[in-house]
C-alpha atoms as a PDB file:
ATOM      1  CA  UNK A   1      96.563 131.621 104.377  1.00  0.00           C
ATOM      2  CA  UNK A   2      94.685 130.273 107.188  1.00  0.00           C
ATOM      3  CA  UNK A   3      95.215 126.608 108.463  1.00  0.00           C
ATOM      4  CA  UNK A   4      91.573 125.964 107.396  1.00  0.00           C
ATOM      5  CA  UNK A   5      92.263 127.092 103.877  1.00  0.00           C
ATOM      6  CA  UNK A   6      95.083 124.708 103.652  1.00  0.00           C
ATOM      7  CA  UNK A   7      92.992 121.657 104.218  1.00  0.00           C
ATOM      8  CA  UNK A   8      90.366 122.782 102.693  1.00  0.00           C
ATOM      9  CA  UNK A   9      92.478 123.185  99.390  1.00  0.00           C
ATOM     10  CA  UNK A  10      91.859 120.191  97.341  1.00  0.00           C
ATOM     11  CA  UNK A  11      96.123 120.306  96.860  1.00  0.00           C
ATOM     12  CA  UNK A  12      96.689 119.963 100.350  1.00  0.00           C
ATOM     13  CA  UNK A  13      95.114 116.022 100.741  1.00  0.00           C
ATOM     14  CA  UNK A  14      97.325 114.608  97.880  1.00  0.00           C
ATOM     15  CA  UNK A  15     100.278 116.742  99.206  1.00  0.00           C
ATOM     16  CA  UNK A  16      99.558 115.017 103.095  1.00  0.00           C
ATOM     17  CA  UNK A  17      99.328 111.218 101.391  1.00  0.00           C
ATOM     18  CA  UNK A  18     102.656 111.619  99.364  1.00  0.00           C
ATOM     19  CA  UNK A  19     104.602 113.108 102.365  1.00  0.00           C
ATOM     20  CA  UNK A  20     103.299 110.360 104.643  1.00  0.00           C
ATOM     21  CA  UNK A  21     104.057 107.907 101.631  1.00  0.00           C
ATOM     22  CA  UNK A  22     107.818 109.213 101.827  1.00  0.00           C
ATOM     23  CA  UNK A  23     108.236 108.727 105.319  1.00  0.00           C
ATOM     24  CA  UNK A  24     106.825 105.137 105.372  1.00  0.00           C
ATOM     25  CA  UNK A  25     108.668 104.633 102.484  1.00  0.00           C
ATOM     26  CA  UNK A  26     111.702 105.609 103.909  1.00  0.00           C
ATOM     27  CA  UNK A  27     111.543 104.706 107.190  1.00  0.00           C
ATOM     28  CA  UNK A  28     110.501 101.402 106.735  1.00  0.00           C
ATOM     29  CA  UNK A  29     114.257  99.057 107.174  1.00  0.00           C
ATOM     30  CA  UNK A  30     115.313  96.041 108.120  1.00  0.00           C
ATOM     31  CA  UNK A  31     117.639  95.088 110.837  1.00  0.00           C
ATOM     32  CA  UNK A  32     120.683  93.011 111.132  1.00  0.00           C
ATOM     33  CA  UNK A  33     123.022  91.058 113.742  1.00  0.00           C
ATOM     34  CA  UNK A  34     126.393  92.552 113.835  1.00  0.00           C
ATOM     35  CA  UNK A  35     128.623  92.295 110.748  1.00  0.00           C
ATOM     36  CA  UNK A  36     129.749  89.312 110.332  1.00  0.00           C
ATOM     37  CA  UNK A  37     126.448  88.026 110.037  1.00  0.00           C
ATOM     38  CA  UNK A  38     123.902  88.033 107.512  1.00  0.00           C
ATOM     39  CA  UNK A  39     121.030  86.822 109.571  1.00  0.00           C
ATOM     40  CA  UNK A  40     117.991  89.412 110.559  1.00  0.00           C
ATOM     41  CA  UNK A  41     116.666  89.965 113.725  1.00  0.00           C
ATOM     42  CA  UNK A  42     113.226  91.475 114.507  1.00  0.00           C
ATOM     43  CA  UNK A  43     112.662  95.144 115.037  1.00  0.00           C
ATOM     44  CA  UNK A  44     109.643  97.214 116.139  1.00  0.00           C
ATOM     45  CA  UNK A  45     109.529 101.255 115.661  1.00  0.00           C
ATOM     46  CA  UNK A  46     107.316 104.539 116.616  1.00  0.00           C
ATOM     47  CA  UNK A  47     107.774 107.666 115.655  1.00  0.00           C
ATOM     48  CA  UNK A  48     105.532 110.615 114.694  1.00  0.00           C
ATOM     49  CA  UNK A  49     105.681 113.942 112.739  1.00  0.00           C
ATOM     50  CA  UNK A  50     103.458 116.999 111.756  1.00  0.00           C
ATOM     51  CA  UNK A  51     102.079 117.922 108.606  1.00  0.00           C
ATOM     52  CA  UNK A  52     101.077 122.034 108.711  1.00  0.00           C
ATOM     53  CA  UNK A  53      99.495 121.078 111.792  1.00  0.00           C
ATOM     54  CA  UNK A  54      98.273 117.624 110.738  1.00  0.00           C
ATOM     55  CA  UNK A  55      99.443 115.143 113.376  1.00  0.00           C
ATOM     56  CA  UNK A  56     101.282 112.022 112.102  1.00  0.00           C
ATOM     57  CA  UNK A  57     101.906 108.882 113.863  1.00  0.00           C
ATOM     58  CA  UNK A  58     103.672 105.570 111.989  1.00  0.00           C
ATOM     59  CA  UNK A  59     104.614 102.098 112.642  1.00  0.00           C
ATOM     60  CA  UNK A  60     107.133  99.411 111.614  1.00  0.00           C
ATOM     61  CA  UNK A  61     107.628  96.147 112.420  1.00  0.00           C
ATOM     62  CA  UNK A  62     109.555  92.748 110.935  1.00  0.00           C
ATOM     63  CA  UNK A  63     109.028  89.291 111.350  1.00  0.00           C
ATOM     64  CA  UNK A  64     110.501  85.653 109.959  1.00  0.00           C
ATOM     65  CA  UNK A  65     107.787  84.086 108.150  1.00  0.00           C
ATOM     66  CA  UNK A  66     110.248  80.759 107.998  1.00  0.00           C
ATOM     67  CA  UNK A  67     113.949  79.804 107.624  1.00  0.00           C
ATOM     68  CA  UNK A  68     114.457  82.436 104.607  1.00  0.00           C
ATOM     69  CA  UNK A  69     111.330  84.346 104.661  1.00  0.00           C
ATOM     70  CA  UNK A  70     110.257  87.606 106.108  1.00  0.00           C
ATOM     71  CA  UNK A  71     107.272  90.457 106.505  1.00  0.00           C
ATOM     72  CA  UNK A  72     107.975  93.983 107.149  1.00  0.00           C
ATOM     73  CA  UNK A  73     105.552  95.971 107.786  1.00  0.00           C
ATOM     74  CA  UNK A  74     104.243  99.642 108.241  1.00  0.00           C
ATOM     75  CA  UNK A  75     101.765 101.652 109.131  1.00  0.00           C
ATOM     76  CA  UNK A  76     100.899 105.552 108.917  1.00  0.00           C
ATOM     77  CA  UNK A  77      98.277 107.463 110.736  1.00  0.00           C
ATOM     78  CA  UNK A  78      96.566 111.083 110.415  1.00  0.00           C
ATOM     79  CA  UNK A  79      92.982 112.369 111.421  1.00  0.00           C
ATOM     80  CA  UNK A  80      92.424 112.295 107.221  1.00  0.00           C
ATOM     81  CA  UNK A  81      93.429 108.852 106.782  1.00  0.00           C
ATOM     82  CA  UNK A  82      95.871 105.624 106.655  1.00  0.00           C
ATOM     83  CA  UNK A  83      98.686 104.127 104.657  1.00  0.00           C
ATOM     84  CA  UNK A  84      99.677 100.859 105.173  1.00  0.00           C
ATOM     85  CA  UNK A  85     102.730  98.634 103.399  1.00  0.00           C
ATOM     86  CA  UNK A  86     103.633  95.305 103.372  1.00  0.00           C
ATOM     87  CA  UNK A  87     106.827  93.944 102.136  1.00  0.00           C
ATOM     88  CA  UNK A  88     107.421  89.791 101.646  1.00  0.00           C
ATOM     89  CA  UNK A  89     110.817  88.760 101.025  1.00  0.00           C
ATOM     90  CA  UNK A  90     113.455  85.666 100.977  1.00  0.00           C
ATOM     91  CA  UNK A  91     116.771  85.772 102.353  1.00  0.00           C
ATOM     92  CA  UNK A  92     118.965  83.350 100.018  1.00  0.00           C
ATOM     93  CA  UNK A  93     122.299  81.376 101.281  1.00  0.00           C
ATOM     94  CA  UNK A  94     124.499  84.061  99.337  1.00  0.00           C
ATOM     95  CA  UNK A  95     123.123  86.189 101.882  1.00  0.00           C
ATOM     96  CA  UNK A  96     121.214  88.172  98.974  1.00  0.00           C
ATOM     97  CA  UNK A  97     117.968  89.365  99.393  1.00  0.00           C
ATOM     98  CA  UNK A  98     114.959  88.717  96.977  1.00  0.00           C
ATOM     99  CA  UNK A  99     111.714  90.252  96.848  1.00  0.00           C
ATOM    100  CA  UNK A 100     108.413  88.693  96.708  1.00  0.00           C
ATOM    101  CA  UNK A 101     105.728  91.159  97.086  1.00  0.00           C
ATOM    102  CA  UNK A 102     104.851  94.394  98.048  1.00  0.00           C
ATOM    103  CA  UNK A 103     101.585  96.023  99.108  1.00  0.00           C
ATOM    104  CA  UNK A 104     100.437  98.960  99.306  1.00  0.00           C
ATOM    105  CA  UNK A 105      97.254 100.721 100.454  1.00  0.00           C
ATOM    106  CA  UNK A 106      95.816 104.069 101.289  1.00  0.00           C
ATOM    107  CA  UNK A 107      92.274 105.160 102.826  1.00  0.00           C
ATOM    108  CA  UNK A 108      91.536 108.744 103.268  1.00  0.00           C
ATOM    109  CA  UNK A 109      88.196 110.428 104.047  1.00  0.00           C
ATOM    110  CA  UNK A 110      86.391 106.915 102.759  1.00  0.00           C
ATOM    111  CA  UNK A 111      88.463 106.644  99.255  1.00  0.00           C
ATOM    112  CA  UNK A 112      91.016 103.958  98.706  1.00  0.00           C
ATOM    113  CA  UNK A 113      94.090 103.275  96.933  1.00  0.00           C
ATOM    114  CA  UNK A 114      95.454  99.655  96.548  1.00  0.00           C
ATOM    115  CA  UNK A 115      98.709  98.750  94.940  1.00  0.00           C
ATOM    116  CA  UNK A 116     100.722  95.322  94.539  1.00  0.00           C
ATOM    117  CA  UNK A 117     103.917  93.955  92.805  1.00  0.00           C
ATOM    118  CA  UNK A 118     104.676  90.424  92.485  1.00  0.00           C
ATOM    119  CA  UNK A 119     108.177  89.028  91.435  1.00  0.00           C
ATOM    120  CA  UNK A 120     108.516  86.318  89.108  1.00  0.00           C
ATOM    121  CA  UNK A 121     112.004  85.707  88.710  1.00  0.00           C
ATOM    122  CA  UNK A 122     111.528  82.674  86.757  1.00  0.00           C
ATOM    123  CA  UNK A 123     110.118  84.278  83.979  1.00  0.00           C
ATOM    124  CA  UNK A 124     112.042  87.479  84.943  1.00  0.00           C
ATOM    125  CA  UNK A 125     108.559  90.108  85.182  1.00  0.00           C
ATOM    126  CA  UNK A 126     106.934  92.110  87.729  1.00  0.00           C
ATOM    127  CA  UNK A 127     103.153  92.450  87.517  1.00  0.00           C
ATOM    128  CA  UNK A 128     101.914  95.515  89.152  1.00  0.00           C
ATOM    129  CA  UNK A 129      98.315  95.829  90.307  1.00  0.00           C
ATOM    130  CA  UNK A 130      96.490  99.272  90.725  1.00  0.00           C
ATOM    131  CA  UNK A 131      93.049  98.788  92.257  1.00  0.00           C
ATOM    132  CA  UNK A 132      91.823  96.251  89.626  1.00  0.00           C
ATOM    133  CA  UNK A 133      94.233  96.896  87.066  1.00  0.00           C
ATOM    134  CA  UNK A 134      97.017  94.961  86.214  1.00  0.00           C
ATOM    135  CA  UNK A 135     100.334  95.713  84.280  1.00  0.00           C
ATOM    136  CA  UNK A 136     103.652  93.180  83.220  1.00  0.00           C
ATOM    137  CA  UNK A 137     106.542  94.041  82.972  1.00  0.00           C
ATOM    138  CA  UNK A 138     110.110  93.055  83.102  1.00  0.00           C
ATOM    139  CA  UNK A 139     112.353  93.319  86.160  1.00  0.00           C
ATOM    140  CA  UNK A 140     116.021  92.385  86.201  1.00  0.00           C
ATOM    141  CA  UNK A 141     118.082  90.471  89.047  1.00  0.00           C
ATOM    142  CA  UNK A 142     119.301  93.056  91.757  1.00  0.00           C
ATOM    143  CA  UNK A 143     116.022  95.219  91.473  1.00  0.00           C
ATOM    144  CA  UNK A 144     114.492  95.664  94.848  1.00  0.00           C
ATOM    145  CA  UNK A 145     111.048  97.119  95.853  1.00  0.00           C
ATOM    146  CA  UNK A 146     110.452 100.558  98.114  1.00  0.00           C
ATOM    147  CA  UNK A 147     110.878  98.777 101.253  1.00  0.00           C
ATOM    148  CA  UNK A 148     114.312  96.010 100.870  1.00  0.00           C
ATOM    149  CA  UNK A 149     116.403  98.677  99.602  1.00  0.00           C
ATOM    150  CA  UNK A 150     116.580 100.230 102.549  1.00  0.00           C
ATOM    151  CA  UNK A 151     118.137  97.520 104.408  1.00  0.00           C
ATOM    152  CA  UNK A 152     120.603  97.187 101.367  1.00  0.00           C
ATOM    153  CA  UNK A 153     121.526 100.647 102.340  1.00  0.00           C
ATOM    154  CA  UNK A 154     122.553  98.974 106.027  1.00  0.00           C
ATOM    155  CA  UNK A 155     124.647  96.709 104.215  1.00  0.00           C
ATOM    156  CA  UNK A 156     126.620  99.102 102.454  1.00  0.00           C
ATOM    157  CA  UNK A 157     127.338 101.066 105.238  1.00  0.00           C
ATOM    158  CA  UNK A 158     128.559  98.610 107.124  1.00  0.00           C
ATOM    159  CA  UNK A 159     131.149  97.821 103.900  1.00  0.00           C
ATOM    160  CA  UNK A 160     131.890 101.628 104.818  1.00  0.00           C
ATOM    161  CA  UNK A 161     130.732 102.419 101.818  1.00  0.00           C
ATOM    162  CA  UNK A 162     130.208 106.389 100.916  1.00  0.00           C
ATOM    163  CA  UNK A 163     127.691 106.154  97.765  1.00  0.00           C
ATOM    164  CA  UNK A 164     124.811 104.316  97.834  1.00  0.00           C
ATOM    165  CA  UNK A 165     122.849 103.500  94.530  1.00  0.00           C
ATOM    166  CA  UNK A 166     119.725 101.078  93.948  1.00  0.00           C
ATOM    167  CA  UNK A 167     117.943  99.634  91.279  1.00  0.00           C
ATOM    168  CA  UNK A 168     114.264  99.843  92.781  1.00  0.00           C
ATOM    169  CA  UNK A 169     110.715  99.453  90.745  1.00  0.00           C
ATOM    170  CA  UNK A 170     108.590 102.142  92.084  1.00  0.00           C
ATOM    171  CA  UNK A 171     105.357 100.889  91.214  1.00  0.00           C
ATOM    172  CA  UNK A 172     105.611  99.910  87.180  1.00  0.00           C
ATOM    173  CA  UNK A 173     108.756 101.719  86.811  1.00  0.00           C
ATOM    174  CA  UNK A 174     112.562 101.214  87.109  1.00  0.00           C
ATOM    175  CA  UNK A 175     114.456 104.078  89.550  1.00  0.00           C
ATOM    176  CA  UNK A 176     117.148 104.363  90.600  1.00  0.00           C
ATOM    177  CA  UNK A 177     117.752 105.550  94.098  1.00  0.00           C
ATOM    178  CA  UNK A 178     120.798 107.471  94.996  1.00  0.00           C
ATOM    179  CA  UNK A 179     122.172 108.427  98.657  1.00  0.00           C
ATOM    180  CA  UNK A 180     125.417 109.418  99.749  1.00  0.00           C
ATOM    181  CA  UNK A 181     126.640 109.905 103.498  1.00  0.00           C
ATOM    182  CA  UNK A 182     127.158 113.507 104.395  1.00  0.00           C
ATOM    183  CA  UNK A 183     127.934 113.383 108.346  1.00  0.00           C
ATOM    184  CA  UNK A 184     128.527 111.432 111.697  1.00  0.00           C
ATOM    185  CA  UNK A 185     126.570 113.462 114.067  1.00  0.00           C
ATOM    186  CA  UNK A 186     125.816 113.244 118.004  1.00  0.00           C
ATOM    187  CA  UNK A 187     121.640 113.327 117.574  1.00  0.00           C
ATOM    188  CA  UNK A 188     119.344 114.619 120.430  1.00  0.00           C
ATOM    189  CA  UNK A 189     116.221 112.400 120.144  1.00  0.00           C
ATOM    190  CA  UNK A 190     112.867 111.960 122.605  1.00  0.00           C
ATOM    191  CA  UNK A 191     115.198 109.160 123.557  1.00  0.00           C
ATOM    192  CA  UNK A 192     118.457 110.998 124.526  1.00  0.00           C
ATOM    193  CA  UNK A 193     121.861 111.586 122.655  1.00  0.00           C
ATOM    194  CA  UNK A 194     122.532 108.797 119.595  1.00  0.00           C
ATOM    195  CA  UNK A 195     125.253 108.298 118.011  1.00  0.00           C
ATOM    196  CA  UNK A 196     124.091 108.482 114.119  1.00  0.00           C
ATOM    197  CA  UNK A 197     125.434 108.472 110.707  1.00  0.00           C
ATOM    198  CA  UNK A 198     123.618 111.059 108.411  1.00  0.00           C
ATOM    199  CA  UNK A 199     122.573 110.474 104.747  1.00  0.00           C
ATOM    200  CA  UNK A 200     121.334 112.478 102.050  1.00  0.00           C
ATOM    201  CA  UNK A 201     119.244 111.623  99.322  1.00  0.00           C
ATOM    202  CA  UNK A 202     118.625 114.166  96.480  1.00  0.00           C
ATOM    203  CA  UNK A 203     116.106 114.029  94.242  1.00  0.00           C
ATOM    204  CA  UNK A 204     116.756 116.072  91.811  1.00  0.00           C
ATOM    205  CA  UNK A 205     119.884 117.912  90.536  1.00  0.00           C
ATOM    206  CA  UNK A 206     118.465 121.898  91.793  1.00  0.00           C
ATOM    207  CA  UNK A 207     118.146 120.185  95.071  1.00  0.00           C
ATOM    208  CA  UNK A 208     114.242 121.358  95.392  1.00  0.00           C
ATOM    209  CA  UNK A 209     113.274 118.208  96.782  1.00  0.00           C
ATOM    210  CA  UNK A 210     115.620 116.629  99.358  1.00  0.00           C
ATOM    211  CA  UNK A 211     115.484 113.466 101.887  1.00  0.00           C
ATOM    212  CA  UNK A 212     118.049 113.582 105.083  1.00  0.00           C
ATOM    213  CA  UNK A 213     118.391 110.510 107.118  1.00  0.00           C
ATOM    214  CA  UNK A 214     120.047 109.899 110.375  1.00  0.00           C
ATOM    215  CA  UNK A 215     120.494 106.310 111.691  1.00  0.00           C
ATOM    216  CA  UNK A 216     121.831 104.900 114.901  1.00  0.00           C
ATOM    217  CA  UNK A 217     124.803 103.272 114.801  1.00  0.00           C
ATOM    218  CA  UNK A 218     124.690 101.844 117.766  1.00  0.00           C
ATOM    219  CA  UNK A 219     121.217 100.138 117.335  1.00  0.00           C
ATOM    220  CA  UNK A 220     122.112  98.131 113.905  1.00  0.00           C
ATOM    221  CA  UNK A 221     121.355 101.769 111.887  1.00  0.00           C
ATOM    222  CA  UNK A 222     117.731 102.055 112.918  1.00  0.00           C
ATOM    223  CA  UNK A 223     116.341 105.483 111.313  1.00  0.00           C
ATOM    224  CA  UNK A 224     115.725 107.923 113.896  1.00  0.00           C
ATOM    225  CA  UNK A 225     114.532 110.757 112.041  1.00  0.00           C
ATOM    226  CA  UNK A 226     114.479 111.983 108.745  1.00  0.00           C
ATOM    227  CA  UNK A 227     113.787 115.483 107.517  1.00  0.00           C
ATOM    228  CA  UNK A 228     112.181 116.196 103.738  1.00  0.00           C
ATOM    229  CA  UNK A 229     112.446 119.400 101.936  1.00  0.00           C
ATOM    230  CA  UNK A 230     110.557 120.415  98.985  1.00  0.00           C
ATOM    231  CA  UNK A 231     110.171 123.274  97.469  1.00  0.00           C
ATOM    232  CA  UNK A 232     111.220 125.604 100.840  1.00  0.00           C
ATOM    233  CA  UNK A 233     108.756 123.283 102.996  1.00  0.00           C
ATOM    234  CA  UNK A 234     110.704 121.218 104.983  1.00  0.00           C
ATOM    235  CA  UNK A 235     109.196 118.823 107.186  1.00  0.00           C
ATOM    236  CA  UNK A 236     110.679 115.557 109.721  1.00  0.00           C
ATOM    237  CA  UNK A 237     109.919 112.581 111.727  1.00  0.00           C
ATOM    238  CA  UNK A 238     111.169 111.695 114.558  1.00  0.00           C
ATOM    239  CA  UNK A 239     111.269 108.087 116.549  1.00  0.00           C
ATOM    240  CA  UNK A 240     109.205 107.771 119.797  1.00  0.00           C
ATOM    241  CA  UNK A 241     110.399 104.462 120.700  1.00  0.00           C
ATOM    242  CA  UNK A 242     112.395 101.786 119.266  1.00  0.00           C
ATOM    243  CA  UNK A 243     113.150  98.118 119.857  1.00  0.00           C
ATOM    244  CA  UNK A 244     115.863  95.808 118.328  1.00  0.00           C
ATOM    245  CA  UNK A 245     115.248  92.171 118.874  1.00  0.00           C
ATOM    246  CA  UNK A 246     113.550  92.970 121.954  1.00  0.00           C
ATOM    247  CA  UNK A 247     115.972  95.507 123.532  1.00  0.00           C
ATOM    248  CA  UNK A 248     114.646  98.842 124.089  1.00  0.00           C
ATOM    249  CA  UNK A 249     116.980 101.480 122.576  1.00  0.00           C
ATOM    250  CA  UNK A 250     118.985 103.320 125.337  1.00  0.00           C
ATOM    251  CA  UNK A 251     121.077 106.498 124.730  1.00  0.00           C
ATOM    252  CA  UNK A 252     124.234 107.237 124.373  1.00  0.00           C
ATOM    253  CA  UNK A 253     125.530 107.847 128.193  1.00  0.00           C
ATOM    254  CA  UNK A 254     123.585 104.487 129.101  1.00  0.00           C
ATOM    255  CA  UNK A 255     126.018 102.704 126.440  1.00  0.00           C
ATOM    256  CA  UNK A 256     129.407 104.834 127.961  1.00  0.00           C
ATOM    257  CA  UNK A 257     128.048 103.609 131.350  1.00  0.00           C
ATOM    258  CA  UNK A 258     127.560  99.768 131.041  1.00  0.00           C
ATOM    259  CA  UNK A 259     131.039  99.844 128.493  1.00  0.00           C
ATOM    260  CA  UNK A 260     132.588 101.558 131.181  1.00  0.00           C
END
């Protein structure tokens, strides 16, 4: 089948928007000081990726809103269209985090897509928006949205934990998200050798639709590139650039240099 009958097929559009969904979805993480600390620090991220031939840039980005309040941010790009996310969230002194809000929003080829969850954890409910529809429902303490569970991964890995599994409301519903580390691995990136921890997540039990991970340990686990498979397509993303509270991310033999 030709490139041109791909895009043309009215399959292929959807197809583009949920695999740039996954990789904003995934990529998007926030970043911490070292261990013992349960501050965050900004972070700003590049990468890009190719969709049968469909160039794909994205964007992330954190910052504190006030003492205990933060905005992450992301953005993906094509020729077709744009996703953006936005994530608010508090910070607590238990060092727990608690989400506020998340948006959501997709344009492509003049057609858009908005979506929103707001927390109320007074009255214990999530109401979910869908263009101008609206939909409560209940959410339980520990549930996190698309974009904070991510950085509880980060936490967990720095308890050197080896499973990893979140309660997270994807849109209306209640998932739960399951990843498990399957490697320490030596990465080549557009930015040299990284040290990196690998990750898997599965997404179903035949393994027909599968999420790998790799983040840099030495740059506060910062994805670097992930690679989906799905049905014998497998496609990645890889990081162009990379900043961690304003230090540019160096490779490996610039670390064994200066520690040297």
């Amino acid at each position: 089948m030709s490139r041109f009958t791909d895009i043309a097929n009215p399959v292929f559009l959807p197809t583009l928007l949920r695999y740039v969904r996954i990789f904003s979805g995934v990529i998007a993480t926030t970043f911490l000081v070292p261990a013992h600390s349960s501050e965050l620090v900004d972070y700003a991220a590049s990468y890009s990726a190719n969709y049968n031939g469909i160039a794909i840039t994205a964007k992330y980005q954190l910052e504190q809103l006030d003492a205990d309040t933060y905005s992450e941010t992301s953005e993906a790009n094509s020729i077709f269209g744009k996703i953006t996310e936005k994530a608010q969230f508090e910070l607590n002194t238990l060092g727990q985090l608690i989400p506020r809000s998340y948006h959501y929003k997709r344009s492509l080829m003049g057609v858009s897509r908005r979506e929103s969850q707001l927390f109320d954890w007074n009255a214990g409910q999530l109401t979910y928006t869908k263009n101008d529809t609206s939909n409560v429902v209940p959410v339980t303490q520990g549930t996190l949205d698309l974009m904070t569970h991510k950085l509880q991964i980060r936490r967990d890995l720095k308890a050197a934990e080896s499973i990893f599994s979140y309660s997270v409301m994807s849109r209306d519903k209640r998932k739960q998200y399951n990843y498990e580390v399957i490697a320490s691995e030596v990465l080549t990136t557009s930015l040299g050798p990284l040290n990196t921890t690998k990750l898997r997540r599965v997404v179903n039990q035949d393994k027909k639709r599968e999420t790998i991970i790799w983040l840099a340990d030495d740059w506060e686990f910062l994805i670097v590139k992930l690679s989906h498979l799905e049905n014998g397509d497998s496609h990645e993303l890889n990081i162009t650039k990379g900043q961690i509270a304003g230090r540019d991310i160096v490779p490996l033999e610039i670390i064994q240099a200066s520690e040297s």
